[in-house]
C-alpha atoms as a PDB file:
ATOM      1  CA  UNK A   1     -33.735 -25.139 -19.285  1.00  0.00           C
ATOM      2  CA  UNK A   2     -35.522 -21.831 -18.264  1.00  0.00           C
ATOM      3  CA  UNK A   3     -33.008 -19.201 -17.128  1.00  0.00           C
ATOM      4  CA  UNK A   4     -34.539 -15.723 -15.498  1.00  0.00           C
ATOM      5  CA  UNK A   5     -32.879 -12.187 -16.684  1.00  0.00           C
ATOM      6  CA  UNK A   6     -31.969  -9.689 -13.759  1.00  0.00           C
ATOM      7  CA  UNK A   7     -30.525  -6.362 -13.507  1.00  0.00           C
ATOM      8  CA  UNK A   8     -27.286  -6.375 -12.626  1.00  0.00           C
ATOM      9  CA  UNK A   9     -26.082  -2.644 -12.468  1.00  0.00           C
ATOM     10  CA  UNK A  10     -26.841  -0.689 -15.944  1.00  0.00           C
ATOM     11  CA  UNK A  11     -26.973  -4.410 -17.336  1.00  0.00           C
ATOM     12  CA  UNK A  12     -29.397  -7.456 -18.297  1.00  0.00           C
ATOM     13  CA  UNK A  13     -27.838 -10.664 -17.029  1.00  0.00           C
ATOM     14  CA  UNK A  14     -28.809 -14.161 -18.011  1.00  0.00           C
ATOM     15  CA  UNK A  15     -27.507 -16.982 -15.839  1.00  0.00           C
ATOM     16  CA  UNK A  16     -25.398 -19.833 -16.769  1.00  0.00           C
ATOM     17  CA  UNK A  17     -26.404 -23.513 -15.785  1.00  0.00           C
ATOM     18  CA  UNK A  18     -23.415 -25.011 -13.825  1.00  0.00           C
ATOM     19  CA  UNK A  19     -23.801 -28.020 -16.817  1.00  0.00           C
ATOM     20  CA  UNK A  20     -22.923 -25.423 -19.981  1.00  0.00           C
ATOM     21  CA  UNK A  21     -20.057 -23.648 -17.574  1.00  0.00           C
ATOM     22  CA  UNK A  22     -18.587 -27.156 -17.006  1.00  0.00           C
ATOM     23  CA  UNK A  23     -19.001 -28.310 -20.734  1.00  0.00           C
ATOM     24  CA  UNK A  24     -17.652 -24.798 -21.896  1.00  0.00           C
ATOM     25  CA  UNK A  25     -14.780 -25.316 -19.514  1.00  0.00           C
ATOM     26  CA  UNK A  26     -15.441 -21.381 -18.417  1.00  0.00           C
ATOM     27  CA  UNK A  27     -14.302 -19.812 -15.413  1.00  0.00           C
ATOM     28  CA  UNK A  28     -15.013 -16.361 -14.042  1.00  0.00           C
ATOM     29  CA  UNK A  29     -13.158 -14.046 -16.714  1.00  0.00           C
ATOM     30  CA  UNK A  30     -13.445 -16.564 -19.850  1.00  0.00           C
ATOM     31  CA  UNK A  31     -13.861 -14.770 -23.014  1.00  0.00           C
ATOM     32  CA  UNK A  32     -16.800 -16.037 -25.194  1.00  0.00           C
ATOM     33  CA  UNK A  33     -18.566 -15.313 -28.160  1.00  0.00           C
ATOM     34  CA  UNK A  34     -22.127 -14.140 -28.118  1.00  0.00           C
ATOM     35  CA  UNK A  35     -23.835 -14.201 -31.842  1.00  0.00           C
ATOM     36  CA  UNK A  36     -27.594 -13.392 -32.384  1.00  0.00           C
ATOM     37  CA  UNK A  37     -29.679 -15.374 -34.892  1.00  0.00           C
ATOM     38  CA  UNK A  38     -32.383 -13.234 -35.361  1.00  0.00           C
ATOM     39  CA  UNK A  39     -34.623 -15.396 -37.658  1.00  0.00           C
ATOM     40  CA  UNK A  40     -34.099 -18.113 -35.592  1.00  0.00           C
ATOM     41  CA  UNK A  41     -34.703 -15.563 -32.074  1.00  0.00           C
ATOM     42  CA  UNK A  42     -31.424 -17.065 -30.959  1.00  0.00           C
ATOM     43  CA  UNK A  43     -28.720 -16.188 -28.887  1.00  0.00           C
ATOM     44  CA  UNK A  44     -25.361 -18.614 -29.476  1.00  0.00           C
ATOM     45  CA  UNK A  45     -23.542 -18.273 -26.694  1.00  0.00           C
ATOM     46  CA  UNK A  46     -19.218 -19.852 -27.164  1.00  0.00           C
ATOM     47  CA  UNK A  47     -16.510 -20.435 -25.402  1.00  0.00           C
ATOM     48  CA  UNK A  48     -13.432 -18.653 -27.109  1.00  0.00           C
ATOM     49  CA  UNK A  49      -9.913 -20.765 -26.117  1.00  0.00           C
ATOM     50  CA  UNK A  50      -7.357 -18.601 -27.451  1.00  0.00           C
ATOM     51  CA  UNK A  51      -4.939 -20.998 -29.324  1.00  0.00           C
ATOM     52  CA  UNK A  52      -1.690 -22.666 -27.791  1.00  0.00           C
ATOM     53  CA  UNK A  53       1.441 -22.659 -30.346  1.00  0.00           C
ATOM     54  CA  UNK A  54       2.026 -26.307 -30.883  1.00  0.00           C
ATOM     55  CA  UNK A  55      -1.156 -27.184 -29.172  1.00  0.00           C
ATOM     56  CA  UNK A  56      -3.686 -28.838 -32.080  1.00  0.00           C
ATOM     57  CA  UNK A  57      -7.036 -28.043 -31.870  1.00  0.00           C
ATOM     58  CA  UNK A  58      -8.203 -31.944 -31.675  1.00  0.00           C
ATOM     59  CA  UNK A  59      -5.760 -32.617 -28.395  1.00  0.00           C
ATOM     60  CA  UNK A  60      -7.096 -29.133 -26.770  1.00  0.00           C
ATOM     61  CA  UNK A  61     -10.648 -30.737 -27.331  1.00  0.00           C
ATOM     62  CA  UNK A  62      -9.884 -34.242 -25.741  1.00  0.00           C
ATOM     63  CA  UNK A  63      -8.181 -32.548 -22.283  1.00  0.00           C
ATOM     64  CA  UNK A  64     -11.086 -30.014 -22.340  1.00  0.00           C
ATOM     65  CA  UNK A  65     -13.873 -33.685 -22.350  1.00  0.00           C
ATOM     66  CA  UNK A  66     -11.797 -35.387 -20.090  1.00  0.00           C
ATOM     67  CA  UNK A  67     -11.540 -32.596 -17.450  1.00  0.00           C
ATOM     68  CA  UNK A  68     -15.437 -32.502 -17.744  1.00  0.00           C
ATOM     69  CA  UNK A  69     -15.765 -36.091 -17.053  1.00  0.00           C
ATOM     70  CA  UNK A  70     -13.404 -36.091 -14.456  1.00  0.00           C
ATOM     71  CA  UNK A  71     -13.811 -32.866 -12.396  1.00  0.00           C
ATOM     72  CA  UNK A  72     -15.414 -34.131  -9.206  1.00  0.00           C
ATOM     73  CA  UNK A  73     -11.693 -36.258  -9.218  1.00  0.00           C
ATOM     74  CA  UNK A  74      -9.628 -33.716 -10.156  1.00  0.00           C
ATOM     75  CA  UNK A  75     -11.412 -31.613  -7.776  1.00  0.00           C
ATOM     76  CA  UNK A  76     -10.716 -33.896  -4.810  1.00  0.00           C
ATOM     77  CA  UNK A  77      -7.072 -34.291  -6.301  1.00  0.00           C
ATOM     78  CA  UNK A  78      -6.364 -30.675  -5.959  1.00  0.00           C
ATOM     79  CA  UNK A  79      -7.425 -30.079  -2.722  1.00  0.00           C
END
C-alpha cells in the first residue's frame, strides 16, 4: 500500500494503514521499534509489548489475534 509523507511540525510523518494498527494491536502512545535495512531500502516498523510477569509470550500472542479478529464485537460489547 502507498502511504504519503507530510510535515508534521519539525518532523516527517508516514501514516499508518488502520489494517497494520489493528494487527500491531497499537494505540495512540504504543512504543515500537523502527529498524532501517539499508541494503534492502527498508524501514521495519514493530510493535514493542513490554512483557507481563507470568504472562508467556505464546498466550500474549493468541489474545493479541483474537482481539484482531474480534474487534468490531468487542467494540460493540464495550459500548
Amino acid at each position: 500500500m502507498i502511504r504519503k509523507v507530510f510535515k508534521a511540525g519539525n518532523s516527517l510523518v508516514v501514516s499508518m494503514p488502520k489494517e497494520a494498527i489493528q494487527l500491531l494491536a497499537l494505540l495512540e502512545g504504543s512504543d515500537v521499534s523502527v529498524t532501517i535495512n539499508e541494503a534492502r531500502e527498508q524501514i521495519i516498523i514493530e510493535a514493542v509489548h513490554p512483557e507481563l510477569a507470568g504472562v508467556s509470550k505464546g498466550f500474549a500472542q493468541q489474545v493479541t489475534e483474537f482481539v484482531t479478529q474480534y474487534r468490531p464485537a468487542l467494540e460493540e460489547l464495550a459500548e
